[in-house]
PDB file of N, CA and C in Angstrom:
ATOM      1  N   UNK A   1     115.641  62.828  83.569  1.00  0.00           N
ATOM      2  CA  UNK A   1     115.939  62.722  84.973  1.00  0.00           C
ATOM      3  C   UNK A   1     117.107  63.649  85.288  1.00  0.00           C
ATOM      4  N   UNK A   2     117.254  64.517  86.209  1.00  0.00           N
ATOM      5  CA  UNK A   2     117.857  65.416  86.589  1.00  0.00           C
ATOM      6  C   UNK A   2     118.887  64.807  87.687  1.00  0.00           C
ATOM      7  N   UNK A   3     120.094  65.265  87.959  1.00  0.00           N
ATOM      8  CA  UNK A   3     121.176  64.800  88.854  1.00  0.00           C
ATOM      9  C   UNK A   3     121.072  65.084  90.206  1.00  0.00           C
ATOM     10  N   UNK A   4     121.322  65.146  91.351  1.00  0.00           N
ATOM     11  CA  UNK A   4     120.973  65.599  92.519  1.00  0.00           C
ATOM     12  C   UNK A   4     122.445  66.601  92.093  1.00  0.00           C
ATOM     13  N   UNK A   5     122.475  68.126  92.913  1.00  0.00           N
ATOM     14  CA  UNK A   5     122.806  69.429  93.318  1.00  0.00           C
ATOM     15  C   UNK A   5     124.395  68.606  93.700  1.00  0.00           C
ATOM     16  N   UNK A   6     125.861  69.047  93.414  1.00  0.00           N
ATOM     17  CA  UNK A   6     126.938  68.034  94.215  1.00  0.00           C
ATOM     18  C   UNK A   6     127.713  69.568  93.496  1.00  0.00           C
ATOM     19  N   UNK A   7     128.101  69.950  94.627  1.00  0.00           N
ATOM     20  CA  UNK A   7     129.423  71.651  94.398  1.00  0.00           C
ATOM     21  C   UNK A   7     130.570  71.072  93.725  1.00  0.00           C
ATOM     22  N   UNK A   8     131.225  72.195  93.611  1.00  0.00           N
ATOM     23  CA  UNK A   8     132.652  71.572  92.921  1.00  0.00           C
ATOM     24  C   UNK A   8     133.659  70.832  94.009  1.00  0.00           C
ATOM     25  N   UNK A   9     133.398  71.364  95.416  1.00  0.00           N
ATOM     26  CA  UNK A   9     134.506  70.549  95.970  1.00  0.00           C
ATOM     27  C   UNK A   9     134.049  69.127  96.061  1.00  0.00           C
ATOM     28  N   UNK A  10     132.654  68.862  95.673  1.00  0.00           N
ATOM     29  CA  UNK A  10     132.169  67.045  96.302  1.00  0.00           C
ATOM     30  C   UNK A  10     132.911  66.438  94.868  1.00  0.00           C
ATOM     31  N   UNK A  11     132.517  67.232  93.959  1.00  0.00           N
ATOM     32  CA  UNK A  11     132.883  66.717  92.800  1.00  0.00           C
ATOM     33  C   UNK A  11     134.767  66.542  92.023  1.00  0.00           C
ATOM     34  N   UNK A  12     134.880  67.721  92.760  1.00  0.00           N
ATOM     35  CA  UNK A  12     136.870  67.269  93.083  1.00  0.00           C
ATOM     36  C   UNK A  12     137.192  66.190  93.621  1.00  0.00           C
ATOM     37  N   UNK A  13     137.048  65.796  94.777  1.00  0.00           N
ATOM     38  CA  UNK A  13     137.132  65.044  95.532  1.00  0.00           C
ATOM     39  C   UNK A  13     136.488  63.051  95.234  1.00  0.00           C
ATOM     40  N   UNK A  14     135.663  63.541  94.493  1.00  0.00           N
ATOM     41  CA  UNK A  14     135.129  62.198  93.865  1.00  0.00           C
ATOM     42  C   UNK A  14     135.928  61.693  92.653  1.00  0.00           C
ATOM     43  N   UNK A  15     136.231  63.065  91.902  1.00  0.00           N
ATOM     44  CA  UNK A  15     137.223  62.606  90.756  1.00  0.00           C
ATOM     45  C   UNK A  15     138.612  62.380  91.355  1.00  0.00           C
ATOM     46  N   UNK A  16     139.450  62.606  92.112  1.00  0.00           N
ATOM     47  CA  UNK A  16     140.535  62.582  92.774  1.00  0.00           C
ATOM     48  C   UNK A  16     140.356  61.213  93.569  1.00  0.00           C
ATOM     49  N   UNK A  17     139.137  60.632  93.653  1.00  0.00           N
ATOM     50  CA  UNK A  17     138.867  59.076  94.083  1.00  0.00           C
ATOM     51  C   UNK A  17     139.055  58.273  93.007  1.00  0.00           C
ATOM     52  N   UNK A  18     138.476  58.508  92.240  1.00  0.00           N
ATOM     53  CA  UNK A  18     138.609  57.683  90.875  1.00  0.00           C
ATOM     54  C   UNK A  18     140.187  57.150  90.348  1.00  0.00           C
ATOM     55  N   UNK A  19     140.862  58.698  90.615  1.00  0.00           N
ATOM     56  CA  UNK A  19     142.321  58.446  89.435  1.00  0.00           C
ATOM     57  C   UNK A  19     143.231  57.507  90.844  1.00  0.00           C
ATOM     58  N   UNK A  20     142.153  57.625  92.406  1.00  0.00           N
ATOM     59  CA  UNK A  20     143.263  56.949  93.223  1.00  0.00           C
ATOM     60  C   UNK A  20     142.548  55.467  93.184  1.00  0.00           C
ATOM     61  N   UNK A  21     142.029  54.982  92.272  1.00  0.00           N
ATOM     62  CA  UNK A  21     141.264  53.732  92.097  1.00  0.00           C
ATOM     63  C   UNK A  21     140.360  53.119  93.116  1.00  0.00           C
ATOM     64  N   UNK A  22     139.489  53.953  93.800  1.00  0.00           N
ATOM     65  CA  UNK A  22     138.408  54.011  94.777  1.00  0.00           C
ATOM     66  C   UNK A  22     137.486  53.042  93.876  1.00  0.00           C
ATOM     67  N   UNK A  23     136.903  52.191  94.381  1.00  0.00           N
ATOM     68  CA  UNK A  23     135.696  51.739  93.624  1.00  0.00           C
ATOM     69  C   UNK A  23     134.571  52.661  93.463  1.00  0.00           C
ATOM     70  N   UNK A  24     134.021  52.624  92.152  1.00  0.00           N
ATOM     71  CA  UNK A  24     132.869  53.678  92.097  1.00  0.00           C
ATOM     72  C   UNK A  24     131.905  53.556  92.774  1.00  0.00           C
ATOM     73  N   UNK A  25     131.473  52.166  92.879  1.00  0.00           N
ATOM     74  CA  UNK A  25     130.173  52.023  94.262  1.00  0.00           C
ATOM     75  C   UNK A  25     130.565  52.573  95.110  1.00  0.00           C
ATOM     76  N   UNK A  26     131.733  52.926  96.125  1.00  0.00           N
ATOM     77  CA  UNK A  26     132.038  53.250  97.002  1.00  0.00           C
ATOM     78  C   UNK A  26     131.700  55.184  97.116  1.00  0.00           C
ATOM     79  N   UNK A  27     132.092  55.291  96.003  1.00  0.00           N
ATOM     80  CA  UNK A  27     132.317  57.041  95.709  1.00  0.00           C
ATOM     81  C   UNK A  27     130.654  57.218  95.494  1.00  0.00           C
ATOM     82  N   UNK A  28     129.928  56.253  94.873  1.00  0.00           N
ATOM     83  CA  UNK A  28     128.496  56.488  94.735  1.00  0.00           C
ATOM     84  C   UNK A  28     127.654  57.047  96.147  1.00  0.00           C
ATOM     85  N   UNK A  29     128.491  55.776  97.028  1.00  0.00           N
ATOM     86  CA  UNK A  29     127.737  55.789  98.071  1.00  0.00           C
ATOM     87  C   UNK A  29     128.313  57.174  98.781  1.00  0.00           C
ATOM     88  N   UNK A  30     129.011  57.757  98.716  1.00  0.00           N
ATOM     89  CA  UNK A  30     129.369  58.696  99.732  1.00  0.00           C
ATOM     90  C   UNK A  30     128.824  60.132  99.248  1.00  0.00           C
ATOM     91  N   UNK A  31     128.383  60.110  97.702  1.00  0.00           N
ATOM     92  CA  UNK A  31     127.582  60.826  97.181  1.00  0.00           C
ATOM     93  C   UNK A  31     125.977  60.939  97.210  1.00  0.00           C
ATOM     94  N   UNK A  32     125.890  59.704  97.892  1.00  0.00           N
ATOM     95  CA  UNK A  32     124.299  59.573  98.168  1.00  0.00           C
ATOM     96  C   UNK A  32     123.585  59.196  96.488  1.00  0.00           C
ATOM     97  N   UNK A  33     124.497  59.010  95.603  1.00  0.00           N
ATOM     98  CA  UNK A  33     123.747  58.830  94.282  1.00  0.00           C
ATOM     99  C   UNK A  33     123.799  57.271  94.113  1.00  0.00           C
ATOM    100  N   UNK A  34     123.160  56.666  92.938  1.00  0.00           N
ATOM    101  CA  UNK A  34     123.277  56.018  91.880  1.00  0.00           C
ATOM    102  C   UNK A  34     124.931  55.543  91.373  1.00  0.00           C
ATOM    103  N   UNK A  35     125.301  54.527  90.944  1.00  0.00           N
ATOM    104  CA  UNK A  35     126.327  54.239  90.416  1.00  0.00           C
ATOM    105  C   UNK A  35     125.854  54.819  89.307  1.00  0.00           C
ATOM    106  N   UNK A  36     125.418  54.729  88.252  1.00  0.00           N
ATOM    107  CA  UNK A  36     124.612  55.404  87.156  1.00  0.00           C
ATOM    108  C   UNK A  36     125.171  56.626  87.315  1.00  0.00           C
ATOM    109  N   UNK A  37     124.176  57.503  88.320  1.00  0.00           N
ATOM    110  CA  UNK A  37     124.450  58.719  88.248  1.00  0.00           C
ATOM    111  C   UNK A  37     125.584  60.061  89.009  1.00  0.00           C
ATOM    112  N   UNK A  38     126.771  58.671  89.136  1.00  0.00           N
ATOM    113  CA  UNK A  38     127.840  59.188  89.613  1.00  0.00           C
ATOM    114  C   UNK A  38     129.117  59.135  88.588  1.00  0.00           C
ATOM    115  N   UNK A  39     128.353  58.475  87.715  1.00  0.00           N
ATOM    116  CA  UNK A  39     128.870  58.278  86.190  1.00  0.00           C
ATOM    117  C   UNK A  39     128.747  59.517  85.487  1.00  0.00           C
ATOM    118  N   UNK A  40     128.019  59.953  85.423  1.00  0.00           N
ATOM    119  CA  UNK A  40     127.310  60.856  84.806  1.00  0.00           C
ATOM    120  C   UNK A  40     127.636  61.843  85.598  1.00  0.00           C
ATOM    121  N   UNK A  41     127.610  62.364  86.971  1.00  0.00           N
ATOM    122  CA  UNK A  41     128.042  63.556  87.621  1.00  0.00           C
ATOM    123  C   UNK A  41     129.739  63.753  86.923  1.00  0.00           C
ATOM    124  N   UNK A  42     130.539  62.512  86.820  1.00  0.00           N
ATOM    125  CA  UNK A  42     131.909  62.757  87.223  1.00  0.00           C
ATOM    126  C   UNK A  42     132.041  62.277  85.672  1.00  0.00           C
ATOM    127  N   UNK A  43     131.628  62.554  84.392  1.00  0.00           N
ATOM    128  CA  UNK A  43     131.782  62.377  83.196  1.00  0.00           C
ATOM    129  C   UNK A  43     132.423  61.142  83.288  1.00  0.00           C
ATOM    130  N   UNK A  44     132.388  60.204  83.273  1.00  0.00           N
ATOM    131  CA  UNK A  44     132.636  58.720  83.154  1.00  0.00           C
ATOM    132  C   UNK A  44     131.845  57.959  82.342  1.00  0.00           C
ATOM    133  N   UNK A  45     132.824  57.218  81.476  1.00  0.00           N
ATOM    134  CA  UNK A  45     132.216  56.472  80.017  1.00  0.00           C
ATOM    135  C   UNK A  45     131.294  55.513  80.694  1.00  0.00           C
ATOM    136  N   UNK A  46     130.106  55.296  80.404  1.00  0.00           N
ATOM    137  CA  UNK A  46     128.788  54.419  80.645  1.00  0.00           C
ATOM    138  C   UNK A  46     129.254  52.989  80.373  1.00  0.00           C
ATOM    139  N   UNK A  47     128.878  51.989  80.790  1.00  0.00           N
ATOM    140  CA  UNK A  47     128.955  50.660  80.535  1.00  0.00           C
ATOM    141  C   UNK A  47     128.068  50.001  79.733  1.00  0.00           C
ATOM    142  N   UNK A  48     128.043  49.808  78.605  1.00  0.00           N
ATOM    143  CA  UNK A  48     127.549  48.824  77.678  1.00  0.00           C
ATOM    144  C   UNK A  48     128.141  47.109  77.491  1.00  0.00           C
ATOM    145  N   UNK A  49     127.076  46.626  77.588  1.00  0.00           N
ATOM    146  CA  UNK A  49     127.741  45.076  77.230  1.00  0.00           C
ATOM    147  C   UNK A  49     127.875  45.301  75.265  1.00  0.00           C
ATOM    148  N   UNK A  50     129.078  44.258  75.412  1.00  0.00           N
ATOM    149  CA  UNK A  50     129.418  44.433  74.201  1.00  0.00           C
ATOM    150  C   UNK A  50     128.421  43.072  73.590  1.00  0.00           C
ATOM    151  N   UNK A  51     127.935  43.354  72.294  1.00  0.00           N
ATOM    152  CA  UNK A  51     127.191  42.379  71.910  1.00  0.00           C
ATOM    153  C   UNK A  51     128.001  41.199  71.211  1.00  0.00           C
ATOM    154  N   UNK A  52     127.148  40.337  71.562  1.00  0.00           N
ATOM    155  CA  UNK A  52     128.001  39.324  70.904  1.00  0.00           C
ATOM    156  C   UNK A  52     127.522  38.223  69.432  1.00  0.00           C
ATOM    157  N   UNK A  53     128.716  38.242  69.130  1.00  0.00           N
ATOM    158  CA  UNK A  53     128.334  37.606  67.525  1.00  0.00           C
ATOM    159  C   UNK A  53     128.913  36.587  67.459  1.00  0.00           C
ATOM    160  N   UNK A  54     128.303  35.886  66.347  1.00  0.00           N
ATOM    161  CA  UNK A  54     128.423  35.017  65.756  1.00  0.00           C
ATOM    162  C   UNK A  54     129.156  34.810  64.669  1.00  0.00           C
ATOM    163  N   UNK A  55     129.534  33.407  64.303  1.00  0.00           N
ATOM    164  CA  UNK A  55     130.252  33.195  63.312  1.00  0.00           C
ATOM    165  C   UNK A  55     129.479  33.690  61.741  1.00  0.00           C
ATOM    166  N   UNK A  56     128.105  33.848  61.863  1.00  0.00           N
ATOM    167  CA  UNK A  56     127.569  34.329  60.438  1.00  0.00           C
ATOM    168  C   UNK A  56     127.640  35.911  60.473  1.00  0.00           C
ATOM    169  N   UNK A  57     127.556  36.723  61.622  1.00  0.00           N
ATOM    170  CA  UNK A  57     127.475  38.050  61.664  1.00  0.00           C
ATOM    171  C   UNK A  57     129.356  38.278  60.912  1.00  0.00           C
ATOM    172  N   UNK A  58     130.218  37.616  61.103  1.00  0.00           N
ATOM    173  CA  UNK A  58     131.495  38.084  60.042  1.00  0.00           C
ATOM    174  C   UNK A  58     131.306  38.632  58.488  1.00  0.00           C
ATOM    175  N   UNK A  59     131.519  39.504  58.210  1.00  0.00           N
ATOM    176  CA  UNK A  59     131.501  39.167  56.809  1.00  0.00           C
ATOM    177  C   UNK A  59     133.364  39.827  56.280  1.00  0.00           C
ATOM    178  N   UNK A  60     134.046  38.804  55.611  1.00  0.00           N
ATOM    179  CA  UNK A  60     135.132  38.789  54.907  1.00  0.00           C
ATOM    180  C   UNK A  60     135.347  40.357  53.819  1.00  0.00           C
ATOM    181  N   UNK A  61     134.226  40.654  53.502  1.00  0.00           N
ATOM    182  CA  UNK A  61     133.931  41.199  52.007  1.00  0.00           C
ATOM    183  C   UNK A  61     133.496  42.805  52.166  1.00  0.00           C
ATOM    184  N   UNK A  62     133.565  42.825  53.740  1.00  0.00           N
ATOM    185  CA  UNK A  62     132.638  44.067  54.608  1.00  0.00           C
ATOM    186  C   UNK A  62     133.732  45.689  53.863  1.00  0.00           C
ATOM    187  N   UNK A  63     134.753  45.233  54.097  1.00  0.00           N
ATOM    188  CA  UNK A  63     135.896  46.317  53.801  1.00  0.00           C
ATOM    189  C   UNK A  63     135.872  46.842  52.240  1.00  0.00           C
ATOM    190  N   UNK A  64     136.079  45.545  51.531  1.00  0.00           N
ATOM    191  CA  UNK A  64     135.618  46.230  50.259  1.00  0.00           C
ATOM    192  C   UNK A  64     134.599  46.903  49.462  1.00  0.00           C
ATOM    193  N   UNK A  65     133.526  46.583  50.188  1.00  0.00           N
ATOM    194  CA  UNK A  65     132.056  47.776  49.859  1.00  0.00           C
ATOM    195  C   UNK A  65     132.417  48.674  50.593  1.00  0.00           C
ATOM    196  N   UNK A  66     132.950  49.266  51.783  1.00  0.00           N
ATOM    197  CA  UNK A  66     133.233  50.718  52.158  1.00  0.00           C
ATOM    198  C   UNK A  66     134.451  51.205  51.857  1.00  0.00           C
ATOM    199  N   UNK A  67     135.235  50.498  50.759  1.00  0.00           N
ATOM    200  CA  UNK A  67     136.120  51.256  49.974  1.00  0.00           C
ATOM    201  C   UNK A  67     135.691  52.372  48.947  1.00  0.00           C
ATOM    202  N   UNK A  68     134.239  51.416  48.274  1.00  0.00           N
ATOM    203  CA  UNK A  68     133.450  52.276  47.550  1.00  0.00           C
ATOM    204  C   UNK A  68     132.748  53.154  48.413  1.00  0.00           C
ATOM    205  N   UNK A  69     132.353  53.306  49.162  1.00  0.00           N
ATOM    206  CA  UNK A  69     131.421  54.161  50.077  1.00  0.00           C
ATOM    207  C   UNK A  69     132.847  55.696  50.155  1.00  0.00           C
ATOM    208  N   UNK A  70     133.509  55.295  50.517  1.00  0.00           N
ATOM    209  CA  UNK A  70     134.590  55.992  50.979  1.00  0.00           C
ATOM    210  C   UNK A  70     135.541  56.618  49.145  1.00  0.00           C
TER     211      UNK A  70
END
């Protein structure tokens, strides 16, 4: 999927929103894009949920086998 066309001044101006703590939906919308792909226009780290574990996914012992690895 390709980005919609945004010049350098839309794209100044969107990043200069960001560092002034604009909400990104907001900057999305004035870009006519995607929150997604206003992420992605303005190099901004993607959102992943962090997964979540469990008390068996620990392992105590994990460090000392990649001592050997290492």
């Amino acid at each position: 999927m390709s980005l919609p066309y945004r010049d350098a001044d839309q794209i100044a101006e969107a990043q200069e929103a960001v560092r002034n703590n604009i909400p990104l939906d907001r900057i999305a919308g004035h870009l006519r894009v995607s929150v997604d792909e206003a992420r992605r226009l303005l190099d901004l780290p993607s959102i992943r949920p962090i997964p979540e574990t469990t008390s068996d996914d620990f392992d105590l012992f994990a460090c000392d086998r990649l001592d050997g690895v290492l």
